[in-house]
Protein backbone atom coordinates (compact mmCIF):
# COMPACT_ATOMS: atom_id res chain seq x y z
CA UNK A 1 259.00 40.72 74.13
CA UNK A 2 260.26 41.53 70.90
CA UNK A 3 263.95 42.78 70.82
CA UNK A 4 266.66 44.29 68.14
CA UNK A 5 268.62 40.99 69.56
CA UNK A 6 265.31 39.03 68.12
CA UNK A 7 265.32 40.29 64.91
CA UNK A 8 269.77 40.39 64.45
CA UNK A 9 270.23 43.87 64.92
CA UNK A 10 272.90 45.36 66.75
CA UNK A 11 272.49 48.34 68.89
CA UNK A 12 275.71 50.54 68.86
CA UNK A 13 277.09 53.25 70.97
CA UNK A 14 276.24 56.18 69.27
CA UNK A 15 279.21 59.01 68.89
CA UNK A 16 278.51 60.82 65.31
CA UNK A 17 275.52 62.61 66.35
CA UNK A 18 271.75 62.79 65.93
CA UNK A 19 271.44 61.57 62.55
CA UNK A 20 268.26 60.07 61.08
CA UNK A 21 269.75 56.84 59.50
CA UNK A 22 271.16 56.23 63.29
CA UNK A 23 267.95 56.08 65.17
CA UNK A 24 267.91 60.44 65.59
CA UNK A 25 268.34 60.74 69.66
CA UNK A 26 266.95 58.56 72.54
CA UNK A 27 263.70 59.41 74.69
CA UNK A 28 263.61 60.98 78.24
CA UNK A 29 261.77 58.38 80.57
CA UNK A 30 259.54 61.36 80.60
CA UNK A 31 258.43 60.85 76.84
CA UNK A 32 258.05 57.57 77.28
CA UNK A 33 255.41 57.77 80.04
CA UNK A 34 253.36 60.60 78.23
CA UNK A 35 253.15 58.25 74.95
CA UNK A 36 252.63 55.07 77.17
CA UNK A 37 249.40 57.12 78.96
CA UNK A 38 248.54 58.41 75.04
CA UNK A 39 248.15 54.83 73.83
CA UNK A 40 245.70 54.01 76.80
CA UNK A 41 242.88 55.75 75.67
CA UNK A 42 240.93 57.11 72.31
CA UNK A 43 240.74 61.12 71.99
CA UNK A 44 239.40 63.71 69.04
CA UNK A 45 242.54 63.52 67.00
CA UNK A 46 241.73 66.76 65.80
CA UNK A 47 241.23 67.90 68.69
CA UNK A 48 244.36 67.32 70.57
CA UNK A 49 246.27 68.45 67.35
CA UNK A 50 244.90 71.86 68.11
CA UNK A 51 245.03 71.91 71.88
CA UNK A 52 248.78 70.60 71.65
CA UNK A 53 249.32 72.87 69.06
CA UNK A 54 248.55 75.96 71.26
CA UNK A 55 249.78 74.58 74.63
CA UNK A 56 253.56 74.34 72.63
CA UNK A 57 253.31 78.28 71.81
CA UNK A 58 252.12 79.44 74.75
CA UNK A 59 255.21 77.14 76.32
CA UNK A 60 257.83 78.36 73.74
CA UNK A 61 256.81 81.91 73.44
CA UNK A 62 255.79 81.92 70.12
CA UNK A 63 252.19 82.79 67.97
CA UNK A 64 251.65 79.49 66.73
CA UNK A 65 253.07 75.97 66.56
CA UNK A 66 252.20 72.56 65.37
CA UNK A 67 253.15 69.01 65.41
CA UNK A 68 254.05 67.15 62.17
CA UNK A 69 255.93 63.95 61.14
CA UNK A 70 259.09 64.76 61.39
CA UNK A 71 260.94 67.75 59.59
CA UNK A 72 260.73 66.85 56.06
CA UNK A 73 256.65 66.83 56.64
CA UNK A 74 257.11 70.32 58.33
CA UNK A 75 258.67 71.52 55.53
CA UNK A 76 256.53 69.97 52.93
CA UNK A 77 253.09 71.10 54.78
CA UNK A 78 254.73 74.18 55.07
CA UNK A 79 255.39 74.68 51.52
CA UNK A 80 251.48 73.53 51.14
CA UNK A 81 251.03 76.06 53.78
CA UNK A 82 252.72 79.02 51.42
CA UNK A 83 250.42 77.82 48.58
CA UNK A 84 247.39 77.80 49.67
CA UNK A 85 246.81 79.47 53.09
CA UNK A 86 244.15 78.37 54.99
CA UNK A 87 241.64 78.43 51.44
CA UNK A 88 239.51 75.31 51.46
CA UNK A 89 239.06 75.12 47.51
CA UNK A 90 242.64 75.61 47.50
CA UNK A 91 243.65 73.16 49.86
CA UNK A 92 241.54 70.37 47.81
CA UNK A 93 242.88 71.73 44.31
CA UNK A 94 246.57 70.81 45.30
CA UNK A 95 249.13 69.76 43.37
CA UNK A 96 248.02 71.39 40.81
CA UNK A 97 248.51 75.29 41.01
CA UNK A 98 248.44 76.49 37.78
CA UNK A 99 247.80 80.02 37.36
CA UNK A 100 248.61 80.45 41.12
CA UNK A 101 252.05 82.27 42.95
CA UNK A 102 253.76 78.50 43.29
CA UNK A 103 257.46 79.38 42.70
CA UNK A 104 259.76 78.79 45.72
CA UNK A 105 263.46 80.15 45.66
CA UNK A 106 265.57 77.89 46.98
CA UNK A 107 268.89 77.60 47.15
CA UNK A 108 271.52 74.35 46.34
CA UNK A 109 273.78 74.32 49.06
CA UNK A 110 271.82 71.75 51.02
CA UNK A 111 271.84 68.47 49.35
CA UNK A 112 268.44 66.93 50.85
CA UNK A 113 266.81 66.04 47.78
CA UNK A 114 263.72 65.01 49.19
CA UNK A 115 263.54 68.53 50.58
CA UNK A 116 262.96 70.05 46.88
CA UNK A 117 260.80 66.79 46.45
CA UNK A 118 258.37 67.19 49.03
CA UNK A 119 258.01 71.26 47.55
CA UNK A 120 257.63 70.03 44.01
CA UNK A 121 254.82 67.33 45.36
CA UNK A 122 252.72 69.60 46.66
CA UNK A 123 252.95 71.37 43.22
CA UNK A 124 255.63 73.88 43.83
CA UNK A 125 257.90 75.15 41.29
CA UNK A 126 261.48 75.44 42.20
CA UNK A 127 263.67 78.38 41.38
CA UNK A 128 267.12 77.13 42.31
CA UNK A 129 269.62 79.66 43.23
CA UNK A 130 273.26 79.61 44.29
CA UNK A 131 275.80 76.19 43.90
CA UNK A 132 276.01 73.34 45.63
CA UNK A 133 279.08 75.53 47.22
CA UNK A 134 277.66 78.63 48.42
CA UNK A 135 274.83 80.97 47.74
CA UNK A 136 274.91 84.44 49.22
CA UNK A 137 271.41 86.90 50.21
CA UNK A 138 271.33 88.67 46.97
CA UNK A 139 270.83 85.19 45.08
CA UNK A 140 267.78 84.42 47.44
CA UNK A 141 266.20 87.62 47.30
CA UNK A 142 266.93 87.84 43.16
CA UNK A 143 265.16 85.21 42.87
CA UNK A 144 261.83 86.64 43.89
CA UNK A 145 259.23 87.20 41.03
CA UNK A 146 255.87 87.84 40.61
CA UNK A 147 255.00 84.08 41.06
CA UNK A 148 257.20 83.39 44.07
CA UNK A 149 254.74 81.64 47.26
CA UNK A 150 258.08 81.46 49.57
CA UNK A 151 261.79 81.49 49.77
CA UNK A 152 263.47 78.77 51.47
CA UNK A 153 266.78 78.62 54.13
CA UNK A 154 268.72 76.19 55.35
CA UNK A 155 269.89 77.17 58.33
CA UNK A 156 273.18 75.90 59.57
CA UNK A 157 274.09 75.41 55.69
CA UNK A 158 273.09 78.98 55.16
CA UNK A 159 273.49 81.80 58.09
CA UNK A 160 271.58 83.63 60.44
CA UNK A 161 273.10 87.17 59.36
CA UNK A 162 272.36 85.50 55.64
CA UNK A 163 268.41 84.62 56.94
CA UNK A 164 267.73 88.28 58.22
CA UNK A 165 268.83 89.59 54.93
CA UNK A 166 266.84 87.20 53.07
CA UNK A 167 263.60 88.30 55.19
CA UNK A 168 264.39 92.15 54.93
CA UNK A 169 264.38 91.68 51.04
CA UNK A 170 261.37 88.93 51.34
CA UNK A 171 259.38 91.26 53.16
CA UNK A 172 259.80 94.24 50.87
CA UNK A 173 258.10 92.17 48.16
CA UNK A 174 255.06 90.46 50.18
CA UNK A 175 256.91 87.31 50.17
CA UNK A 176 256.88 84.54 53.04
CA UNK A 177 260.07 83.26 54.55
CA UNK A 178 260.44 79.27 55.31
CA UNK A 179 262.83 77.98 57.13
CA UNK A 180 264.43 74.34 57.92
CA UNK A 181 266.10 74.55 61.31
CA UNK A 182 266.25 70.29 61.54
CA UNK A 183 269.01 70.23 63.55
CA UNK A 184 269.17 73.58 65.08
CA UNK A 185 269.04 72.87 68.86
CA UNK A 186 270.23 73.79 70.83
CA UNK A 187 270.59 76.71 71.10
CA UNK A 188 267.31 77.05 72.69
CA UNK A 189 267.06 80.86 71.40
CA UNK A 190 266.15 79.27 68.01
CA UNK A 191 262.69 77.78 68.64
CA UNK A 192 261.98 82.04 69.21
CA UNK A 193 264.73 84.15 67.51
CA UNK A 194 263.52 83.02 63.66
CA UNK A 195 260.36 83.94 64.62
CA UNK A 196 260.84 87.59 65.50
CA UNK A 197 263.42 87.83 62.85
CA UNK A 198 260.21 87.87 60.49
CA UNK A 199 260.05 84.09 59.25
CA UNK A 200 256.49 83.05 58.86
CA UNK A 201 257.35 79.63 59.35
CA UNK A 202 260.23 77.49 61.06
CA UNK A 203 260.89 73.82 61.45
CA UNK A 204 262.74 71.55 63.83
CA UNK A 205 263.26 67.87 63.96
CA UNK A 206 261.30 66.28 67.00
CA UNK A 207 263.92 63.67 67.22
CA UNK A 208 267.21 65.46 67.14
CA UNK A 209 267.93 68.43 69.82
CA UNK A 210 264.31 67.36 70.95
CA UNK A 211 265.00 64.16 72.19
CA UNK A 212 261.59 63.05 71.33
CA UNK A 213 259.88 60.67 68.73
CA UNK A 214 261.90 60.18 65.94
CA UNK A 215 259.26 60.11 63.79
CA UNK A 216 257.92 63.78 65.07
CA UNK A 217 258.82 67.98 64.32
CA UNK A 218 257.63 71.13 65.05
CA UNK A 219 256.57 73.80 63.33
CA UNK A 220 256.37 77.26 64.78
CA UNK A 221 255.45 80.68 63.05
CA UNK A 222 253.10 83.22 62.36
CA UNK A 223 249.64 82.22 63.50
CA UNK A 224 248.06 82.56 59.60
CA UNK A 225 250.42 80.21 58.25
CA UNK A 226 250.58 77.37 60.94
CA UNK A 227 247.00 77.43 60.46
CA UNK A 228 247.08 76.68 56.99
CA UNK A 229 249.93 73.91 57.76
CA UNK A 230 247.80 72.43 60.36
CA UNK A 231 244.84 72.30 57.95
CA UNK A 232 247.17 70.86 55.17
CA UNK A 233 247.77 67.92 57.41
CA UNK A 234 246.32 64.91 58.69
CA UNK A 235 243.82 64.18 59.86
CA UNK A 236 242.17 66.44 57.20
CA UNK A 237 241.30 65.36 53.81
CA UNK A 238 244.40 66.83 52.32
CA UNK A 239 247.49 66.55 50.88
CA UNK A 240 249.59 65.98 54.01
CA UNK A 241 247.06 63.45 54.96
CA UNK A 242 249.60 60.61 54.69
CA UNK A 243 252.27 62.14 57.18
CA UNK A 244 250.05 61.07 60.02
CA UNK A 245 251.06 61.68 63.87
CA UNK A 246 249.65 59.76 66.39
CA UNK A 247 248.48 60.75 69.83
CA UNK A 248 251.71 59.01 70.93
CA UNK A 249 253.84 60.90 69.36
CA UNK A 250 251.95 63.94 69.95
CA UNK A 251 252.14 63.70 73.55
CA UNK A 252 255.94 62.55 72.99
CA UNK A 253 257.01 65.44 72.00
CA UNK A 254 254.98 67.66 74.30
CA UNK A 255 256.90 65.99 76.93
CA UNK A 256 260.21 66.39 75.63
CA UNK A 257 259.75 70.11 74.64
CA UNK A 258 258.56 70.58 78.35
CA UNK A 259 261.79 68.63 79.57
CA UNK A 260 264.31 70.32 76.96
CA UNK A 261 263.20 74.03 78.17
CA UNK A 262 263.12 73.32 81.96
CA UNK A 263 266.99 72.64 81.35
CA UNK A 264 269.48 75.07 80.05
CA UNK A 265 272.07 75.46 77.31
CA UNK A 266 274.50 75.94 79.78
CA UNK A 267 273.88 72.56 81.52
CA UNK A 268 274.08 70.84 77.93
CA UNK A 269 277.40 72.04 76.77
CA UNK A 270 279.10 71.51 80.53
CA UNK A 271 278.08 67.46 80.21
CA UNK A 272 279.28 67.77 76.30
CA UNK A 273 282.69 69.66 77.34
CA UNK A 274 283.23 67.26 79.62
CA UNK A 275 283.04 63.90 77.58
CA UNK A 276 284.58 65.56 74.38
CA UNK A 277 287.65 66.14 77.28
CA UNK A 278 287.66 62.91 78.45
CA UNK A 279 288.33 61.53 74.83
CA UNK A 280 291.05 64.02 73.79
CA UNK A 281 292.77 63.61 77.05
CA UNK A 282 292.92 59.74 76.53
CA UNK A 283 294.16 60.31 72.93
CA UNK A 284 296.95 63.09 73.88
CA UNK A 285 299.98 60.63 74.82
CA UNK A 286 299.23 58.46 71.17
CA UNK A 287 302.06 58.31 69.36
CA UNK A 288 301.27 60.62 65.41
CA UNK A 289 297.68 61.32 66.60
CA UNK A 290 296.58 64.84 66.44
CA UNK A 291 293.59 65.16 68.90
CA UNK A 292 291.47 68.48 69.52
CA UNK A 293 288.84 70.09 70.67
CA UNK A 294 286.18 72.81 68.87
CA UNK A 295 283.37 74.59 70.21
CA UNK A 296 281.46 77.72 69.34
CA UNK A 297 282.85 80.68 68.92
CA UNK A 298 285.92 79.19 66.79
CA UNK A 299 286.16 80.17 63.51
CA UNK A 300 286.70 76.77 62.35
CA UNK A 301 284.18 75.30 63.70
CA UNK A 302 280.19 77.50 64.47
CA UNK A 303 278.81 74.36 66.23
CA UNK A 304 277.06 74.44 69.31
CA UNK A 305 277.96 71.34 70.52
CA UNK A 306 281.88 70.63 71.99
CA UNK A 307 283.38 67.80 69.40
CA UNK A 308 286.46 65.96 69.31
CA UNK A 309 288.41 65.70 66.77
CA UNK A 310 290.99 63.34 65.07
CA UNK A 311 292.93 63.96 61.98
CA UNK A 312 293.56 61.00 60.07
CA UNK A 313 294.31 60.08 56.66
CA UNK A 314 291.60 59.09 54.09
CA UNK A 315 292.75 55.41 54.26
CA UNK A 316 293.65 55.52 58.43
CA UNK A 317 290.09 56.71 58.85
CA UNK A 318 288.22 54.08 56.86
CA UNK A 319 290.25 51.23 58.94
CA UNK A 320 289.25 53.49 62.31
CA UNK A 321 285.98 53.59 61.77
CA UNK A 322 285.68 49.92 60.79
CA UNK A 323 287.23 48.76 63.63
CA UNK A 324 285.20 50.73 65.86
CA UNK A 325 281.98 49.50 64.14
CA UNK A 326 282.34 46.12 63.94
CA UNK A 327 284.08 45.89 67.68
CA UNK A 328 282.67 45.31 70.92
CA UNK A 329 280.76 47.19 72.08
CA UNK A 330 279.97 48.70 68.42
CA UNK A 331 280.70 52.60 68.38
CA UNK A 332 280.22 54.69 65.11
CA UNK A 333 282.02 57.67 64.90
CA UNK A 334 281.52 60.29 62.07
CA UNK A 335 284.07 61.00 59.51
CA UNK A 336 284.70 64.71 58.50
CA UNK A 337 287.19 66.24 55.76
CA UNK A 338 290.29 65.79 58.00
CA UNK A 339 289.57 62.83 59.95
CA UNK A 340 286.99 61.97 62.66
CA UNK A 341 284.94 63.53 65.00
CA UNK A 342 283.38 62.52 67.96
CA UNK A 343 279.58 64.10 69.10
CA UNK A 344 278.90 64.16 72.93
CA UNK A 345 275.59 64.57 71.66
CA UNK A 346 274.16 61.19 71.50
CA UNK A 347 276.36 59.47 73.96
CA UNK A 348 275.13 58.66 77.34
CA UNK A 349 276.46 59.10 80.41
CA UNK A 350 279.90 56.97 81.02
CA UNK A 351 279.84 56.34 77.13
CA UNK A 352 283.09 58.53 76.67
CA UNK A 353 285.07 56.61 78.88
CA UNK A 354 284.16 53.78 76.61
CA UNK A 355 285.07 55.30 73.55
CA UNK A 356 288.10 56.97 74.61
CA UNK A 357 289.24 53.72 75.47
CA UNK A 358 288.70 51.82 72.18
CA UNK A 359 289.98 55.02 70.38
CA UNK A 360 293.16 54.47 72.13
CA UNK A 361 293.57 50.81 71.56
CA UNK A 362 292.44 51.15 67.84
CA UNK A 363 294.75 54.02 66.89
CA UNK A 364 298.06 52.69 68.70
């Protein structure tokens, strides 16, 4: 059997979070099995696209929802989506949309390039908005025109207070709101609340909050516009064609959405609390270490998910996280402004008693 140990790499203990670069989040057993029975037989691709499609909304409790390849392709097809709705001589014509509404306000607060990159592929035209610092509702919605196909929101890096004013003013003027919700869940109230705020379409990362394939998202929305997504997509002869999900995946994620709304947020952040504790209270008797924990609801911090922190200097912090990388087990931690923090998120069970222990013998 082939291995990471096979091909030299090293498998870490994962405490920074559910970040692509780091392998996203691990699979239920449950999302194994459904894309272990997926790969033992042949199906109508399009077919189960559909039928997966409308078993997720009738699940989630929203109009429409499909399955793409990851978020980027959700937002990409979606921005295809906003162009040409579900118009077959439109759908063949793309990129090229001259003469057509094709301008999408976005704003520059989230740093994704490949976010403005997939919109521009698809032959988008980018109104930028805001600074890479902030950008505030009246930015968004001045940037409307007579050309604008969509506005764009980063949620998380933008508001939700920000994203209903954004909609009101979208709405006045005909125009459809997308949003990228990657790493938005939980809370579980997301995969619903966007969508009866008035966003036509919303996308998660299948392999974040999910816990399913990495390489899988969701898109929900209004019905009219996750049509045209879905027929923007493979396995249509179309410009999203290339971002290709297989039945594995499909029935991957089916099986984690199933598993992630039989449980609750409440069961989530108890298990979080808990191992963020067990780190601070390891670290509280280290001599000039300053150890804490945030939550939400604290005005520093609007995360979901319980963290631990540790302030350190820029140059303590590099030698921290070094040391905890390249030790034994391997443990990568993620660096913030003032320090570290450490994610519950993405460790498993017993994993904080691990880290809290190399934490201590690292920074004393």
């Amino acid at each position: 059997m082939i291995t990471y140990e096979k091909l030299g790499v090293k498998p870490f203990i994962n405490a920074s979070g559910t970040i692509t670069t780091l392998g996203g989040s691990l699979m239920p057993v449950e999302a194994l099995d459904a894309m272990r029975e997926a790969a033992g037989s042949f199906i109508d691709l399009n077919d189960l696209v559909a039928k997966a499609g409308e078993y997720l909304a009738e699940r989630i409790g929203v109009p429409a929802a499909f399955i793409s390849c990851g978020a980027a392709s959700g937002v990409q097809l979606s921005a295809a989506a906003c162009l040409t709705g579900t118009d077959k001589e439109k759908l063949r014509q793309l990129p090229h949309t001259d003469g057509w509404k094709n301008e999408f306000v976005i704003s520059l607060v989230d740093r994704h390039t490949y976010v403005h990159q997939g919109i521009e592929v698809c032959g988008g035209k980018l109104v930028r908005v805001g600074s890479e610092d902030a950008v505030t509702g009246a930015d968004l919605i001045g940037g409307i025109g007579d050309k604008t196909a969509a506005v764009v929101h980063f949620l998380g890096k933008q508001s939700k207070a920000q994203l209903a004013e954004v909609i009101a003013g979208a709405n006045e003027r005909g125009v459809p709101v997308m949003v990228d919700a990657a790493a938005q869940l939980p809370p579980r109230s997301n995969l619903t609340e966007l969508v009866k705020m008035g966003a036509s379409l919303v996308t998660f990362s299948g392999g974040k909050g999910l816990s399913g394939p990495q390489s899988s998202g969701l898109v929900v929305g209004k019905k009219e516009y996750v049509d045209a997504v879905r027929l923007n997509s493979s396995p249509h002869s179309a410009i999203g064609r290339s971002m290709k999900v297989g039945k594995e995946e499909i029935l991957g994620l089916v099986a984690a959405i199933d598993l992630f709304l039989s449980r609750s947020d409440e069961e989530d952040h108890q298990r979080w609390f808990q191992q963020a504790t067990v780190v601070m209270d390891a670290l509280a008797n280290v001599p000039h270490v300053k150890a804490y924990m945030m939550t939400e609801g604290q005005e520093a911090s609007p995360d979901f998910v319980p963290r631990a922190y540790v302030d350190l200097s820029d140059e303590r912090k590099r030698k921290v996280m070094k040391a905890l990388r390249e030790g034994d087990p391997s443990i990568v931690v993620r660096s913030q402004a003032n320090g570290i923090l450490i994610e519950p998120m993405t460790m498993q069970a017993g994993e904080e008693d691990v880290v809290a222990k190399r934490l201590v013998e690292v920074l004393a």
